[in-house]
Protein backbone atom coordinates (compact mmCIF):
# COMPACT_ATOMS: atom_id res chain seq x y z
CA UNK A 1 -130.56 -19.20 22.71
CA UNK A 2 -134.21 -19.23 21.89
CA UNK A 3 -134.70 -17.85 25.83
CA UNK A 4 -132.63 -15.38 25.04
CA UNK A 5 -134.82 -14.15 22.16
CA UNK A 6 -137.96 -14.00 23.59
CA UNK A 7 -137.22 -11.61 26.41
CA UNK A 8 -135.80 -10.04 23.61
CA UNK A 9 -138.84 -9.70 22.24
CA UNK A 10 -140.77 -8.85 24.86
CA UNK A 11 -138.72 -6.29 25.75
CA UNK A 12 -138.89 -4.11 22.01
CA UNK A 13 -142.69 -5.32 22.73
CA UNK A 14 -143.07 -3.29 26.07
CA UNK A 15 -141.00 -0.92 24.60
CA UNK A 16 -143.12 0.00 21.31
CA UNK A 17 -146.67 0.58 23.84
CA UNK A 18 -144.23 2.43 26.27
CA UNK A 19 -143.74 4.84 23.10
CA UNK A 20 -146.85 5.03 21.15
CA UNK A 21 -148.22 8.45 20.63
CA UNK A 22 -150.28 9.94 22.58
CA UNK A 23 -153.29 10.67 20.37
CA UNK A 24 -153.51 6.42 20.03
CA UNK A 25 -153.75 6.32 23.97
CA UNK A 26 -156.45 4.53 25.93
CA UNK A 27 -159.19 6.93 27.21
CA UNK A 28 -161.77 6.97 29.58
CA UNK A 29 -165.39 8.72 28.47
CA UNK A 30 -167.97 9.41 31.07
CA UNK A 31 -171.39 8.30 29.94
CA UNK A 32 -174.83 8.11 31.69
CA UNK A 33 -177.59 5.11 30.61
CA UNK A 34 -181.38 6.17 31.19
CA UNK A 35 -183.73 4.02 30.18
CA UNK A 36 -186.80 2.62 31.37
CA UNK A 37 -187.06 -1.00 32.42
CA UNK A 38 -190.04 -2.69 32.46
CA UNK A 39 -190.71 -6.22 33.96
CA UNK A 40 -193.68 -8.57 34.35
CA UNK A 41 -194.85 -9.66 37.60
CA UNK A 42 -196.81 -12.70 38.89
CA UNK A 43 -197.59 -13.34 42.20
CA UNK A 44 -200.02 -16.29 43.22
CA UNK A 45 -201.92 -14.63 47.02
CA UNK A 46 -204.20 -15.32 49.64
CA UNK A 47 -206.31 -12.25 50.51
CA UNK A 48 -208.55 -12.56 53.39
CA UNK A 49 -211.06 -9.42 54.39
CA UNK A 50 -211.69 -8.62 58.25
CA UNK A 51 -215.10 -9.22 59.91
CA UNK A 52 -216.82 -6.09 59.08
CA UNK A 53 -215.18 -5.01 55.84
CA UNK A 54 -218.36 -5.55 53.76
CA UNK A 55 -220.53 -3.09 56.10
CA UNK A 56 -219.10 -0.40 55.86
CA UNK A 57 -217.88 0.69 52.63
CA UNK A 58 -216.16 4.45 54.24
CA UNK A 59 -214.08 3.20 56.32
CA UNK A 60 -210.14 2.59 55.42
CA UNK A 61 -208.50 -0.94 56.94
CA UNK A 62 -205.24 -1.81 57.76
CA UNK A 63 -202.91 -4.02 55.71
CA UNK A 64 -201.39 -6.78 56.87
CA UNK A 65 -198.52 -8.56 54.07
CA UNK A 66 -197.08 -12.07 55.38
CA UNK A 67 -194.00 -13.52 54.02
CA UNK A 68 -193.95 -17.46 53.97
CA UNK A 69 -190.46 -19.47 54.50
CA UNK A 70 -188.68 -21.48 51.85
CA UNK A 71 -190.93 -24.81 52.61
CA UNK A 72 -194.05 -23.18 50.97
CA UNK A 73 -192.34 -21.88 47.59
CA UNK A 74 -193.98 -23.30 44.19
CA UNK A 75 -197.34 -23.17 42.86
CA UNK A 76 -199.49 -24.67 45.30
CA UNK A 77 -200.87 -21.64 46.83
CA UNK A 78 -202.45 -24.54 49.60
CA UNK A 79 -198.98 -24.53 51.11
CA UNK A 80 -199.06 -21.00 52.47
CA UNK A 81 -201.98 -21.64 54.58
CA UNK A 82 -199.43 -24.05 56.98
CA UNK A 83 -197.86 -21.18 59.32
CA UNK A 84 -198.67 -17.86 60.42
CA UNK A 85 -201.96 -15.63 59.51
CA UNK A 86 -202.99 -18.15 56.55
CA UNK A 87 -203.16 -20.96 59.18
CA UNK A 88 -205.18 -18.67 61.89
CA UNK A 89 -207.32 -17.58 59.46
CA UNK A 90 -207.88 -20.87 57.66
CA UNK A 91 -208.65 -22.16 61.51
CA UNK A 92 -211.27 -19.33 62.05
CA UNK A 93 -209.61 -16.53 63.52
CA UNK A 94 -210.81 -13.62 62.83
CA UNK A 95 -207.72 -10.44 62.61
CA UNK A 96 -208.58 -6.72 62.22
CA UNK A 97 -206.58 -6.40 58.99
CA UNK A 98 -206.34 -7.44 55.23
CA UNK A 99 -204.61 -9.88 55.32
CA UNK A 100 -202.35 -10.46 52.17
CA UNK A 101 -199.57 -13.46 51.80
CA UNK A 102 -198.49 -13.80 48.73
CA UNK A 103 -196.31 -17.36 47.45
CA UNK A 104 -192.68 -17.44 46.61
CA UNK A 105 -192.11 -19.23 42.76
CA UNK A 106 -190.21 -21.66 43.05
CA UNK A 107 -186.51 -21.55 42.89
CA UNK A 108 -186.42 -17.93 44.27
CA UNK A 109 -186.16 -15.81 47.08
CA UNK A 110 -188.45 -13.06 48.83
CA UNK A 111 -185.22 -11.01 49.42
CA UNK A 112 -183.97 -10.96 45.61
CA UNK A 113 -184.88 -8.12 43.58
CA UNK A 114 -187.02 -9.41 41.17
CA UNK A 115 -188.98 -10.59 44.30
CA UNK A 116 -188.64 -7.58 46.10
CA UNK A 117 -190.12 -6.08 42.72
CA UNK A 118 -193.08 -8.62 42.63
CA UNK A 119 -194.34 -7.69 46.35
CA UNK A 120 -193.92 -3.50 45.75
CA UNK A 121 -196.27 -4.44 42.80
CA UNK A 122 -198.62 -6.21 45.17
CA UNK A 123 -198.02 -3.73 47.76
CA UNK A 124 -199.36 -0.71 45.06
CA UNK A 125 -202.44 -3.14 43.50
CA UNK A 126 -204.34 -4.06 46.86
CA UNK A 127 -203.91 -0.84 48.43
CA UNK A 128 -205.44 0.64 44.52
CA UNK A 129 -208.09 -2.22 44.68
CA UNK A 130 -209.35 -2.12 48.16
CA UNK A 131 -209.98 0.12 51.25
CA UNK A 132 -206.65 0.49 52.84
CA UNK A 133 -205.07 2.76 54.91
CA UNK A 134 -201.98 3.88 53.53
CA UNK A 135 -200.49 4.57 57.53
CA UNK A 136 -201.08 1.64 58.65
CA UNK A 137 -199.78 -0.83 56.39
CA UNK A 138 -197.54 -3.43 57.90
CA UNK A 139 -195.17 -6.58 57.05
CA UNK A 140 -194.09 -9.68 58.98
CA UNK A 141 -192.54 -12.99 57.47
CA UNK A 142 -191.07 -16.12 58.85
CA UNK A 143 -187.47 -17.47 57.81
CA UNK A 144 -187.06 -17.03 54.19
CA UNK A 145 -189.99 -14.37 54.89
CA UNK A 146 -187.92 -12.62 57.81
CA UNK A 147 -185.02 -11.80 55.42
CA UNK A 148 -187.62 -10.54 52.74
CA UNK A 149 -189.53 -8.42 55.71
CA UNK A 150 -185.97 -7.13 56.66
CA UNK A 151 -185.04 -5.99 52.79
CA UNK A 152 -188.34 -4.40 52.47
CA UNK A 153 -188.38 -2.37 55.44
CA UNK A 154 -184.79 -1.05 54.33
CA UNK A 155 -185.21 -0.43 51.20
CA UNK A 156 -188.94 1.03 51.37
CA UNK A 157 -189.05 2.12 54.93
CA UNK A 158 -191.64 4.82 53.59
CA UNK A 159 -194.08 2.29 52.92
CA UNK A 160 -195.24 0.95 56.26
CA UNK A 161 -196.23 1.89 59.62
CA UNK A 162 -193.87 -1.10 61.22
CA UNK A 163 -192.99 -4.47 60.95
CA UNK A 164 -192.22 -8.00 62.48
CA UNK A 165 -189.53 -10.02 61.33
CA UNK A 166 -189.31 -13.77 62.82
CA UNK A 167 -186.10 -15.75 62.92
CA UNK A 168 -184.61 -13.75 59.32
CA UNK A 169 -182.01 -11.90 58.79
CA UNK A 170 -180.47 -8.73 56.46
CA UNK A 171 -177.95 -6.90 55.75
CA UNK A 172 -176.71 -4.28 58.52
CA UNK A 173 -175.54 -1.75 56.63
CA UNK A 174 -178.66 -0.77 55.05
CA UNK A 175 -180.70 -1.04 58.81
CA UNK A 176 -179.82 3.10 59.23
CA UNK A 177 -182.42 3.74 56.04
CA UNK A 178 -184.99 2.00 58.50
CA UNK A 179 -184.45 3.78 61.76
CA UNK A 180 -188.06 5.89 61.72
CA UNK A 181 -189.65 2.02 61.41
CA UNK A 182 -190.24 0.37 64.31
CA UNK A 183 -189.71 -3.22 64.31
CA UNK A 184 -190.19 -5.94 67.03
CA UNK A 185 -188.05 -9.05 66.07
CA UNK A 186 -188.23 -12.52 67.31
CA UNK A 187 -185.73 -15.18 67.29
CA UNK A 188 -185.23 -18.65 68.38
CA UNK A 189 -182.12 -19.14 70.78
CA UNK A 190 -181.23 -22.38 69.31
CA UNK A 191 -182.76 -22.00 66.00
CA UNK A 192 -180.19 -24.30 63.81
CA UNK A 193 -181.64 -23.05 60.41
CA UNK A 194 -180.91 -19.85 60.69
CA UNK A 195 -178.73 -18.96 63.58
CA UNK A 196 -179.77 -16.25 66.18
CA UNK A 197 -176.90 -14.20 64.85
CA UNK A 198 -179.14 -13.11 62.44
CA UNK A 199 -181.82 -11.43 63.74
CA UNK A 200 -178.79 -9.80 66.46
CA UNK A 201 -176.68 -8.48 63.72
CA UNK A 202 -179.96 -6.34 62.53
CA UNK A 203 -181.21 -5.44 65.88
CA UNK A 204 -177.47 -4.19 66.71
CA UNK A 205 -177.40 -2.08 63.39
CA UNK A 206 -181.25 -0.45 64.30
CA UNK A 207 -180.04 0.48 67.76
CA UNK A 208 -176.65 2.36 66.57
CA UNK A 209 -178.93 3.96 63.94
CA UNK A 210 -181.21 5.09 66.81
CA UNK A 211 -183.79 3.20 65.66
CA UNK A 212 -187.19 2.06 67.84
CA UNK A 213 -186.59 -1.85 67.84
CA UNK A 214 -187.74 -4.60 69.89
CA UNK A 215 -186.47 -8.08 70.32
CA UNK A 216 -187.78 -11.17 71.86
CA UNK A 217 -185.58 -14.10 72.35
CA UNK A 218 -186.96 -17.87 73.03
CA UNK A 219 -184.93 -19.42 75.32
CA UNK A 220 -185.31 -22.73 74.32
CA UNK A 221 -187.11 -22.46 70.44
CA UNK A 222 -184.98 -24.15 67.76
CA UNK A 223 -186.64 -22.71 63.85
CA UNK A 224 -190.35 -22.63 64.71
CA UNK A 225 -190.25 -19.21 66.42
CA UNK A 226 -193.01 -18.11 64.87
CA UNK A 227 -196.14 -20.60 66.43
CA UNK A 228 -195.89 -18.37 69.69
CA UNK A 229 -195.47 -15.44 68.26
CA UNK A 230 -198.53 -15.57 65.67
CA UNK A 231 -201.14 -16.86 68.34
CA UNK A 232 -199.81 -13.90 70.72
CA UNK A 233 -202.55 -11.35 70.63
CA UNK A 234 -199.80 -8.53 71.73
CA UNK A 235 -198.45 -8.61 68.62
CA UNK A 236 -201.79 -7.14 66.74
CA UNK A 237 -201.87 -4.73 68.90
CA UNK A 238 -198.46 -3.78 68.79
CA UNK A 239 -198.69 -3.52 65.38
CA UNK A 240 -201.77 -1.14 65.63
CA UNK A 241 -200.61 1.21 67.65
CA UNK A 242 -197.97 2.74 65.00
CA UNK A 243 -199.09 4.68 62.34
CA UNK A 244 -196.34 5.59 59.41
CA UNK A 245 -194.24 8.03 60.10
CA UNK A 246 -194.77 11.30 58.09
């Protein structure tokens, strides 16, 4: 008896919104929000000057920005000097850029958008603070710092002259905003950290996009794809020989 009631009930229930006048009906209103967001940035860096910067206080140089992995995250900026430019540098090498790589906080990702954020800010206060060429600025990154160097060449593709992302990843369906960039990606075949899938989904997207991409493959590398690549002196050149598109 008391089942009976209740769909009772819920039936006049149904029936009463059914019937409810139409000035008391639910209504959708377009509206716009513009506002201006603000947010504070702080990035612990390494900058390191080129041989010859000092001497000549005409001439523009190019920028080099270097993306750590996950490992060096945190507040000891000492950990970024352990791979890549940092560790050549630290070691005495001497590369024709400025050289810029910047730490991760900990807890947080080059590729999120507050990071993403943080390096654009970078990006815009070395090249105001120092003698840079704004066509030949470039980005590479290892890992954590490949993903980051992927998300900033698609989503500011405007802002470099090309870039190198090792054994990283992205998202294919933005690679088409990139396709005036060239790139030259390296991967380890049996990298088990992040798989070589990665890099090939990205370097699959560039090339339907018509984009100018290269892509090494180490046969037998597992994660540290990155050691050969770095003390290959190809790559600096490479790098130098593209100026941003216009």
């Amino acid at each position: 008896m008391n089942h009976a009631k209740s769909i009772t009930t819920a039936t006049l229930l149904a029936a009463t919104l059914m019937a409810a006048p139409a000035q008391d009906a639910m209504t959708l209103q377009p509206m716009t929000l513009k506002k201006t967001v603000t947010h504070d940035v702080t990035l612990k860096y390494w900058l390191a000057l080129p041989k010859g910067y000092a001497d000549d206080t005409t001439k523009n140089w190019p920028l080099m920005i270097f993306l750590h992995g996950a490992g060096e995250r945190g507040d000891d900026l000492e950990l970024v000097k352990k791979h890549g430019p940092p560790k050549l540098i630290s070691a005495g090498t001497n590369l024709p850029f400025v050289v810029v790589a910047p730490q991760c906080p900990a807890d947080s990702w080059w590729e999120s958008t507050q990071q993403v954020i943080a390096l654009v800010a970078l990006l815009d206060h070395v090249q105001a603070s120092h003698r840079i060429d704004p066509d030949r600025v470039y980005c590479t990154g290892i890992s954590m710092g490949g993903y980051g160097t992927w998300r900033l060449a698609c989503e500011y593709p405007s802002r470099f002259a090309a870039v190198i992302p090792i054994c990283g990843g992205g998202r294919p369906f933005l690679a088409k905003a990139m396709k005036s960039l060239p790139a030259w990606v390296f991967h380890g075949a049996k990298d088990p950290v992040v798989p070589l899938s990665e890099s090939e989904k990205m370097v699959d997207a560039l090339k339907r996009a018509g984009g100018s991409v290269e892509f090494t493959v180490y046969p037998e590398a597992l994660h540290d794809s990155w050691t050969a690549t770095y003390d290959n002196p190809a790559i600096y050149d490479w790098l130098l020989q593209h100026r941003r598109a216009q």
